[in-house]
Protein backbone atom coordinates (compact mmCIF):
# COMPACT_ATOMS: atom_id res chain seq x y z
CA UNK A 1 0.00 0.00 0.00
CA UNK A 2 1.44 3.59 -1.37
CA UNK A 3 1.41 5.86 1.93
CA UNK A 4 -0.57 8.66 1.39
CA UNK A 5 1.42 12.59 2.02
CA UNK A 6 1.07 13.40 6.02
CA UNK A 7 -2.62 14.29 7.31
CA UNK A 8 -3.22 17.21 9.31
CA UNK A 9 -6.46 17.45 11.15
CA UNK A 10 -7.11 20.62 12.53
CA UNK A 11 -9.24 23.82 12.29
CA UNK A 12 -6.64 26.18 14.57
CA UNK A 13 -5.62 28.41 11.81
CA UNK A 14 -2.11 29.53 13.84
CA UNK A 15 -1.22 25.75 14.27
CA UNK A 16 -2.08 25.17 10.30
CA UNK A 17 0.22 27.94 9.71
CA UNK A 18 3.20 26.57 12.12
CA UNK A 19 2.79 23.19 10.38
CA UNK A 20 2.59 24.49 6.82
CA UNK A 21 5.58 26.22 7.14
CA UNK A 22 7.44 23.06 8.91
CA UNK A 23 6.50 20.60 6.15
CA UNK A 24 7.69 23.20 3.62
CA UNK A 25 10.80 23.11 5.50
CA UNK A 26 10.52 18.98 5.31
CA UNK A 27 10.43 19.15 1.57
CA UNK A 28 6.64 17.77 1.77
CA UNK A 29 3.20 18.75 1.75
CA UNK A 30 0.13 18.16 4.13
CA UNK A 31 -3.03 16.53 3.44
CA UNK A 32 -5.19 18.72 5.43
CA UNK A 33 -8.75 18.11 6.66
CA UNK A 34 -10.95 20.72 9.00
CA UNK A 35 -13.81 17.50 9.71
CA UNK A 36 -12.86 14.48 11.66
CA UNK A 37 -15.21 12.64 9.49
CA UNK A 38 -13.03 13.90 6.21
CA UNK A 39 -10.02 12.80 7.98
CA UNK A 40 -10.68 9.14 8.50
CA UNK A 41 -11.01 8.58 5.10
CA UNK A 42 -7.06 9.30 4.37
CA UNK A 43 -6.31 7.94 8.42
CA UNK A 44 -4.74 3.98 7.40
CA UNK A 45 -3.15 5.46 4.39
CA UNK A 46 -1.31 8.62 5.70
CA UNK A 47 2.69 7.76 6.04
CA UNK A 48 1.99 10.17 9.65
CA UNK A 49 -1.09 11.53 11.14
CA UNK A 50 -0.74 14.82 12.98
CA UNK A 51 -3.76 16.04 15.33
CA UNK A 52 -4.33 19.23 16.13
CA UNK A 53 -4.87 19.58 20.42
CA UNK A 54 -8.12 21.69 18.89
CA UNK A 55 -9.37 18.35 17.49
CA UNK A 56 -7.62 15.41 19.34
CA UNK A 57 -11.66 14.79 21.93
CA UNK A 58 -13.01 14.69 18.43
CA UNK A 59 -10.84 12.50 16.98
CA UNK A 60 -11.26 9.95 20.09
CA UNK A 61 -14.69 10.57 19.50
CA UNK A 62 -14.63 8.66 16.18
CA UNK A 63 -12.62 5.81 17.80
CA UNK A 64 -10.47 5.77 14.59
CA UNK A 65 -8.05 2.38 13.81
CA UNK A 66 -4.90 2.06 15.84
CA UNK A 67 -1.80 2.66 13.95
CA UNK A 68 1.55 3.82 14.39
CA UNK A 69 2.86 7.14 13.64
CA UNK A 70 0.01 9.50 15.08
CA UNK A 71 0.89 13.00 17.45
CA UNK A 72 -0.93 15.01 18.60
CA UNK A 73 0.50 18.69 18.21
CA UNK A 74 -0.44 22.14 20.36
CA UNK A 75 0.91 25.59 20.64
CA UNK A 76 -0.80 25.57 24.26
CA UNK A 77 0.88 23.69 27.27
CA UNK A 78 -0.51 20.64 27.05
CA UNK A 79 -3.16 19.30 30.36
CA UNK A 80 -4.65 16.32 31.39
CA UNK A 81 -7.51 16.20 29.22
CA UNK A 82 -5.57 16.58 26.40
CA UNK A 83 -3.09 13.90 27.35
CA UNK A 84 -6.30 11.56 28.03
CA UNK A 85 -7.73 12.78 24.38
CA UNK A 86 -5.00 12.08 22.92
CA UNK A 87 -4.48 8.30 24.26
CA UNK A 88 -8.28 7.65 23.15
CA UNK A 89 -6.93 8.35 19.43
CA UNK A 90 -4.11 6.09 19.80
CA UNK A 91 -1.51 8.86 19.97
CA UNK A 92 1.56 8.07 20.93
CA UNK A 93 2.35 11.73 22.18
CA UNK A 94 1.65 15.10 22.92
CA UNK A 95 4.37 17.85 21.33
CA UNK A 96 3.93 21.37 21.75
CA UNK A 97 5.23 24.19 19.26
CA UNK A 98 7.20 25.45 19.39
CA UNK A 99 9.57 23.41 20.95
CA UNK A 100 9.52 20.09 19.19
CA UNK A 101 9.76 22.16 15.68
CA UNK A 102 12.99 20.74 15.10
CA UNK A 103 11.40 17.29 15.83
CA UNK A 104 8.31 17.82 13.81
CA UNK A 105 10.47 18.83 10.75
CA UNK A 106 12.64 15.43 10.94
CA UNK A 107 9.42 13.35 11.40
CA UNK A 108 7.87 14.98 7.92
CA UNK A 109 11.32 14.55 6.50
CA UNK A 110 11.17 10.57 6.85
CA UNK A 111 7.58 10.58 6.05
CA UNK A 112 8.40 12.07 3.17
CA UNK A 113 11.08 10.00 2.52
CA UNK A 114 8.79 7.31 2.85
CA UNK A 115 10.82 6.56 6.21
CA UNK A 116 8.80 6.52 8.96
CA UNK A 117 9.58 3.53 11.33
CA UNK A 118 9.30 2.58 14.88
CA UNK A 119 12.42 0.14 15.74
CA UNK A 120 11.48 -3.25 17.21
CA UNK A 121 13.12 -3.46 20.45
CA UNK A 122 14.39 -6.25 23.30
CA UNK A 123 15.21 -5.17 26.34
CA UNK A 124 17.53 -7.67 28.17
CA UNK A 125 18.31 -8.18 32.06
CA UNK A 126 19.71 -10.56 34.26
CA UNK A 127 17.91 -13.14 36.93
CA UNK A 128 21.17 -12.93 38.99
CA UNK A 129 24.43 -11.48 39.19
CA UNK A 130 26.78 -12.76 36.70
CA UNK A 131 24.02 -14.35 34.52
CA UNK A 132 25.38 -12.79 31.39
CA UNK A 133 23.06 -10.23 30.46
CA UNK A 134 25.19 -7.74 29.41
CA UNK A 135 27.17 -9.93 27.12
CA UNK A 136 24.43 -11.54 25.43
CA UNK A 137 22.63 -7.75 24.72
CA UNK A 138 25.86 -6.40 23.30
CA UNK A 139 25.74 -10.23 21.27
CA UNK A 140 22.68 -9.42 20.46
CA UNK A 141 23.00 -6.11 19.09
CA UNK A 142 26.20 -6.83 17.00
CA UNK A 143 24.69 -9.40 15.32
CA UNK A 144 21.06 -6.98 14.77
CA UNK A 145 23.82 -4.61 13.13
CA UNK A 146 24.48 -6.94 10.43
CA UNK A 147 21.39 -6.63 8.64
CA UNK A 148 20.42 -2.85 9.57
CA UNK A 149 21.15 0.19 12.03
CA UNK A 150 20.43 -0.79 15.78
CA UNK A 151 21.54 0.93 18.82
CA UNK A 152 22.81 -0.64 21.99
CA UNK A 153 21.66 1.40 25.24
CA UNK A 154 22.79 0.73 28.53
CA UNK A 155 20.56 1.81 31.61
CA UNK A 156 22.49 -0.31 33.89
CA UNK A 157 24.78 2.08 35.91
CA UNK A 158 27.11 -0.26 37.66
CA UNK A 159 27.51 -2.57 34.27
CA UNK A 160 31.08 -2.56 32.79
CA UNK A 161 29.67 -0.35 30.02
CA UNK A 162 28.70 -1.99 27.10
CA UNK A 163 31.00 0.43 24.64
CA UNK A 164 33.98 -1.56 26.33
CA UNK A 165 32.54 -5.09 25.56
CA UNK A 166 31.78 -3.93 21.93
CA UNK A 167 35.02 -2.27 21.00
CA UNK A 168 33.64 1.30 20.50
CA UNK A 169 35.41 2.69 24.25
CA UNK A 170 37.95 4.58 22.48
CA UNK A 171 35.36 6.01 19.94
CA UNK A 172 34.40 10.13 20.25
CA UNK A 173 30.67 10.27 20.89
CA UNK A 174 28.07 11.38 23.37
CA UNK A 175 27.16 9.70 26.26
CA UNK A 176 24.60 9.73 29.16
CA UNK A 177 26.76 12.13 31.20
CA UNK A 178 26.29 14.74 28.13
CA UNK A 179 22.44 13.95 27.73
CA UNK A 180 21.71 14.75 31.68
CA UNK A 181 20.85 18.52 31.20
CA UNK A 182 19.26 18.27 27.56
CA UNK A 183 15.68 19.01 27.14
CA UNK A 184 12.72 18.50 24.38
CA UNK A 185 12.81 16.72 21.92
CA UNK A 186 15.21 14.51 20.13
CA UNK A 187 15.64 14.51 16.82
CA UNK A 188 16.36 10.59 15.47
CA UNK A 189 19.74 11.15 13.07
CA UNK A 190 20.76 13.78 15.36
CA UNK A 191 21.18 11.01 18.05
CA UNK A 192 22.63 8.85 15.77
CA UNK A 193 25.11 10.88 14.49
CA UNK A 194 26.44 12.08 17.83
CA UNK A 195 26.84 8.73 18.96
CA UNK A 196 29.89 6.82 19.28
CA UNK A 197 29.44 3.84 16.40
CA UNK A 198 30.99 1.05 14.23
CA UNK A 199 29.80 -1.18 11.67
CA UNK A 200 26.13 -0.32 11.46
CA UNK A 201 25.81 -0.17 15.34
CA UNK A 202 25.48 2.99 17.68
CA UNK A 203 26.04 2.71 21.63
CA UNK A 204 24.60 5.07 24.59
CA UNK A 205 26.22 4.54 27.71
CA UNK A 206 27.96 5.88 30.42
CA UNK A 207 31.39 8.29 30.93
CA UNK A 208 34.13 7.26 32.77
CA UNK A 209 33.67 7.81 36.38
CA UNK A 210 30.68 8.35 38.56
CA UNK A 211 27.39 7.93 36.83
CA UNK A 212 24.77 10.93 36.37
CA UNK A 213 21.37 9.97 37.66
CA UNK A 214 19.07 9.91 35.05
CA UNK A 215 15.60 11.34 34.16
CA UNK A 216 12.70 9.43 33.02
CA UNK A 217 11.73 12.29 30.48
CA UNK A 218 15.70 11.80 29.22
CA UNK A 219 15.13 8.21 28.57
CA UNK A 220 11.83 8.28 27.60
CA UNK A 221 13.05 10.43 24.70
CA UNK A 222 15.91 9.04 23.48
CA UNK A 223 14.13 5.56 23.18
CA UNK A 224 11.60 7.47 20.91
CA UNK A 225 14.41 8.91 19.49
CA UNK A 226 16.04 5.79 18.88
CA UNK A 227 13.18 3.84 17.66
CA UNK A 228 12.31 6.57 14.94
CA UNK A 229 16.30 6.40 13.61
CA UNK A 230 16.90 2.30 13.88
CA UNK A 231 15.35 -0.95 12.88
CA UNK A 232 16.55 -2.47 15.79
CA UNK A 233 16.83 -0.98 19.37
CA UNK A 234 18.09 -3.16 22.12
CA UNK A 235 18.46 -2.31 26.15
CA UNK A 236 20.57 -3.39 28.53
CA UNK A 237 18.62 -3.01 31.87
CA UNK A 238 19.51 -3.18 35.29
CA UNK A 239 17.94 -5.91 37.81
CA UNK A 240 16.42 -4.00 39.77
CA UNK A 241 12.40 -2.62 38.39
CA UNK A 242 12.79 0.82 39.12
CA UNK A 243 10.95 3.58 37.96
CA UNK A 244 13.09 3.91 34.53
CA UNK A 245 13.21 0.36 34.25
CA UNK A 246 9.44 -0.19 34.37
CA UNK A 247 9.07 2.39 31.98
CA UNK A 248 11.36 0.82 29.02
CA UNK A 249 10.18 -2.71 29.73
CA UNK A 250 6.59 -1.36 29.04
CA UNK A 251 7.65 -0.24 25.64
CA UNK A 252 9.55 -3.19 24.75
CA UNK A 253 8.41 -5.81 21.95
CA UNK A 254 10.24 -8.79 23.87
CA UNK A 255 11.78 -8.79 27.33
CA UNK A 256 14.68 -11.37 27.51
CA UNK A 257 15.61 -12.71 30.94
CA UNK A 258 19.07 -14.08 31.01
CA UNK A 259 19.13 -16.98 33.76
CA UNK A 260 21.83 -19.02 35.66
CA UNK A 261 20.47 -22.73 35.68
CA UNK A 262 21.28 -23.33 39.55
CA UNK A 263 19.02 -23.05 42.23
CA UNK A 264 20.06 -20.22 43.39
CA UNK A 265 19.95 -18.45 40.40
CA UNK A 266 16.30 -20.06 39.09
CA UNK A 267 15.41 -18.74 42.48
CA UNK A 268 16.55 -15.36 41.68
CA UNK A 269 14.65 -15.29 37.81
CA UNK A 270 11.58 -16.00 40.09
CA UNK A 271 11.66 -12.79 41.91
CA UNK A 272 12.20 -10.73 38.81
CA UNK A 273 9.91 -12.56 36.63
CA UNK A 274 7.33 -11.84 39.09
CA UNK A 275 8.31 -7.92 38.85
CA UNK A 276 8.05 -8.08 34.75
CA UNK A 277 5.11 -9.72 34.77
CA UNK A 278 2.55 -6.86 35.57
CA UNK A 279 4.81 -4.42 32.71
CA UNK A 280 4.98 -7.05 29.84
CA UNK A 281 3.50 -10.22 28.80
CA UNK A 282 6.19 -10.42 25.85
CA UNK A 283 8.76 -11.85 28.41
CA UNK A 284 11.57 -14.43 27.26
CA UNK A 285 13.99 -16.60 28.59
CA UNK A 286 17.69 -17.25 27.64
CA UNK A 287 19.51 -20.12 29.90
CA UNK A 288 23.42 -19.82 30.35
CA UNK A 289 25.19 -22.87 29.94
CA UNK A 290 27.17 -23.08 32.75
CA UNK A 291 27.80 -26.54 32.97
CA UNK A 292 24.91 -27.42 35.66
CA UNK A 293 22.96 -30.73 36.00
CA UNK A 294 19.23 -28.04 35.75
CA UNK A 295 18.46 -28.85 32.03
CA UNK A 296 17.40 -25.34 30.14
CA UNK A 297 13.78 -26.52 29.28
CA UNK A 298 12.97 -27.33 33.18
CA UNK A 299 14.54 -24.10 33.82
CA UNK A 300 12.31 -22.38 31.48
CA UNK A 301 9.20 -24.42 32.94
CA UNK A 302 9.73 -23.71 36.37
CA UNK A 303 10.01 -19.86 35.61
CA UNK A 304 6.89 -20.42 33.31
CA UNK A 305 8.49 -18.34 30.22
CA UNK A 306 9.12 -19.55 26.75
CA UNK A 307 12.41 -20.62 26.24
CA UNK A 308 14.43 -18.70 23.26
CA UNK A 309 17.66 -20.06 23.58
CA UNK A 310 20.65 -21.27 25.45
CA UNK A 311 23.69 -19.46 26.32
CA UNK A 312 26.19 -21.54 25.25
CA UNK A 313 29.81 -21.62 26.62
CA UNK A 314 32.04 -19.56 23.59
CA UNK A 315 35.95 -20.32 23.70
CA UNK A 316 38.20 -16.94 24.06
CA UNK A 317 34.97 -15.03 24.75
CA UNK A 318 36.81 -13.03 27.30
CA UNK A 319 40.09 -12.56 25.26
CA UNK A 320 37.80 -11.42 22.05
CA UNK A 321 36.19 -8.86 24.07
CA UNK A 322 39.52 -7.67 25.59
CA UNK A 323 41.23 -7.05 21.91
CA UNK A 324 38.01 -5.31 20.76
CA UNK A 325 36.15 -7.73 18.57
CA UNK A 326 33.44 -7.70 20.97
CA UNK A 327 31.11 -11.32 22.01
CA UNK A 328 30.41 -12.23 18.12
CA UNK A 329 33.34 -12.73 16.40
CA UNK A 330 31.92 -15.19 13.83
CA UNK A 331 28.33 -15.79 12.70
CA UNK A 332 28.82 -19.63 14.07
CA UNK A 333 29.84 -18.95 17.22
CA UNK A 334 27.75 -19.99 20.11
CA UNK A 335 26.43 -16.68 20.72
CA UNK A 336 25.62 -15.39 17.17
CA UNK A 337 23.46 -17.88 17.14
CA UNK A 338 21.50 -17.66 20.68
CA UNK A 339 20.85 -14.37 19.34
CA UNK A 340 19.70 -14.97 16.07
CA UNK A 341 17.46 -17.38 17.64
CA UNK A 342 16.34 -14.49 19.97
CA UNK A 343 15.79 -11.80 17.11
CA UNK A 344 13.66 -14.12 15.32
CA UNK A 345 11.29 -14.80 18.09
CA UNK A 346 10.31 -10.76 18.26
CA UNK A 347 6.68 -10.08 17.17
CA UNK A 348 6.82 -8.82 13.27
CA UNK A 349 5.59 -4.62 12.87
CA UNK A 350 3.64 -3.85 9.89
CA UNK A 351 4.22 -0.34 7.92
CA UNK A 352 2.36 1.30 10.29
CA UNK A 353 3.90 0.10 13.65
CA UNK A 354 1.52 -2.53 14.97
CA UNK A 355 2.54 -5.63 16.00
CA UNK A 356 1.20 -8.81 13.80
């Protein structure tokens, strides 16, 4: 199906002017429509719906089809009825002019482009310490760069930084420390491109030193950010559910859970399983072969989780990541293809970022 030019619904005459002008900046025009009833006509086809906030209680009114790529846009601070409008449309945010500007003209751009995306994305954590989580996300997203752009985050603080397991350490780019004080909106390939990177795969983590204390807004936007500019976005989370945490694992399309097969550690997956449960039903399990007598699927049955793959031991792991080839050296090795077996088992999007 061709994707229709971006629709604009709206009869605020200042906000058609502000996004006019925006979209002529984006090298694109906007299919515009004053009636919600008008509107739903171009809604499935449109490569990006933008609402006005004068028309997002009418639009929930119509109960229109979900689909991806819909925003609700205001040149008023946005309040809680608006925010509640705009989840009955199937928005999947409010942005207010003109602040996200710069935003606004990069999301036009790709829709122009016939770009727009939203990046599948894992999030990966531990069921104990030592389990292997970080080494099988940083696995995982090597072997996602292969085949297209993906970004490696890491939102666990006292993790050895997953730029050092990859090889990209030495490599000038931003990281969280330089993010702390930013505010609004992030623009996709501006993210990106200030990123430290190497074949086809961009890393956010954390400076040398003490770690900054991040935001929720902060990460809330550059996972947005880094969905819009990647097919493939995967996190490396902490153990512990915090606030941040529960917010990413909400927005993930598959939650892997990286588990020791020993009592102790099956013991351990419990408790956190228990804590994922009530964010995401789209919750994995990846067993590390670590030479116990607890076979992987008896793991995976006492933890009640589908069972994606198993960890298996690599030779010269450690001395691979040390010289800077990061876990997958070779698409044989034990770990390319636990992770293979991992990307595969994430839920398919269509072209306009639902799930199938």
């Amino acid at each position: 199906m061709t994707s229709a030019p971006a629709l604009l619904i709206t009869r605020d005459d200042a906000l058609l002017d502000d996004l006019l002008r925006l979209a002529a900046a984006a090298g694109t025009t906007l299919d515009v429509a004053h009636e919600t009833t008008s509107a739903l006509r171009g809604w499935s086809t449109a490569s990006v719906v933008l609402i006005g906030g004068d028309a997002a209680e009418r639009v929930a009114d119509q109960r229109p089809p979900r689909r991806g790529h819909v925003h609700v846009v205001t040149r008023a601070p946005a309040g809680d009825r608006l925010f509640r409008s705009a989840l009955a449309a199937g928005a999947a945010d409010v942005v207010e002019l003109p602040a996200a500007e710069a935003w606004l003209v990069e999301v036009l751009t790709d829709a122009a482009d016939g770009t727009p995306r939203r990046a599948r994305t894992i999030g990966v954590l531990a069921g104990s310490g030592g389990a292997g989580a970080t080494t099988f996300a940083c696995a995982l997203a090597q072997t996602a760069a292969r085949k297209g752009p993906a970004v490696l985050l890491d939102l666990d603080p006292l993790g050895p930084g997953v730029d050092r397991v990859v090889g990209v350490d030495s490599v000038p780019g931003v990281r969280w420390n330089a993010l702390a004080d930013s505010r609004g909106r992030l623009a996709s390939r501006s993210l990106r491109s200030a990123l430290p990177a190497a074949d086809g795969l961009a890393v956010l983590t954390w400076a040398m030193g003490s770690p900054v204390l991040l935001d929720i807004t902060l990460v809330r936007e550059v996972l947005s950010a880094a969905q819009r500019g990647h097919d493939l976005v995967i996190v490396d989370l902490p153990r512990s559910v915090d606030d941040i945490t529960a917010e990413v694992v909400t927005r993930c399309d598959l939650v892997v859970l990286v588990a020791d097969p020993t009592v102790p550690g099956v013991a351990s997956a419990g408790r956190v399983v228990a804590s994922l449960r009530p964010l995401n039903e789209r919750v994995g399990l990846v067993v590390r072969d670590s030479g116990s007598a607890v076979p992987a699927p008896d793991v995976a049955s006492t933890l009640g989780l589908p069972l994606l793959a198993e960890m298996r031991r690599q030779r010269r792991l450690g001395e691979h990541v040390d010289l800077g080839l990061g876990p997958v050296h070779s698409r044989r090795s034990p770990l390319a293809r636990a992770a293979r077996s991992t990307i595969d088992a994430l839920p398919t999007l269509d072209d306009r970022g639902i799930r199938t």
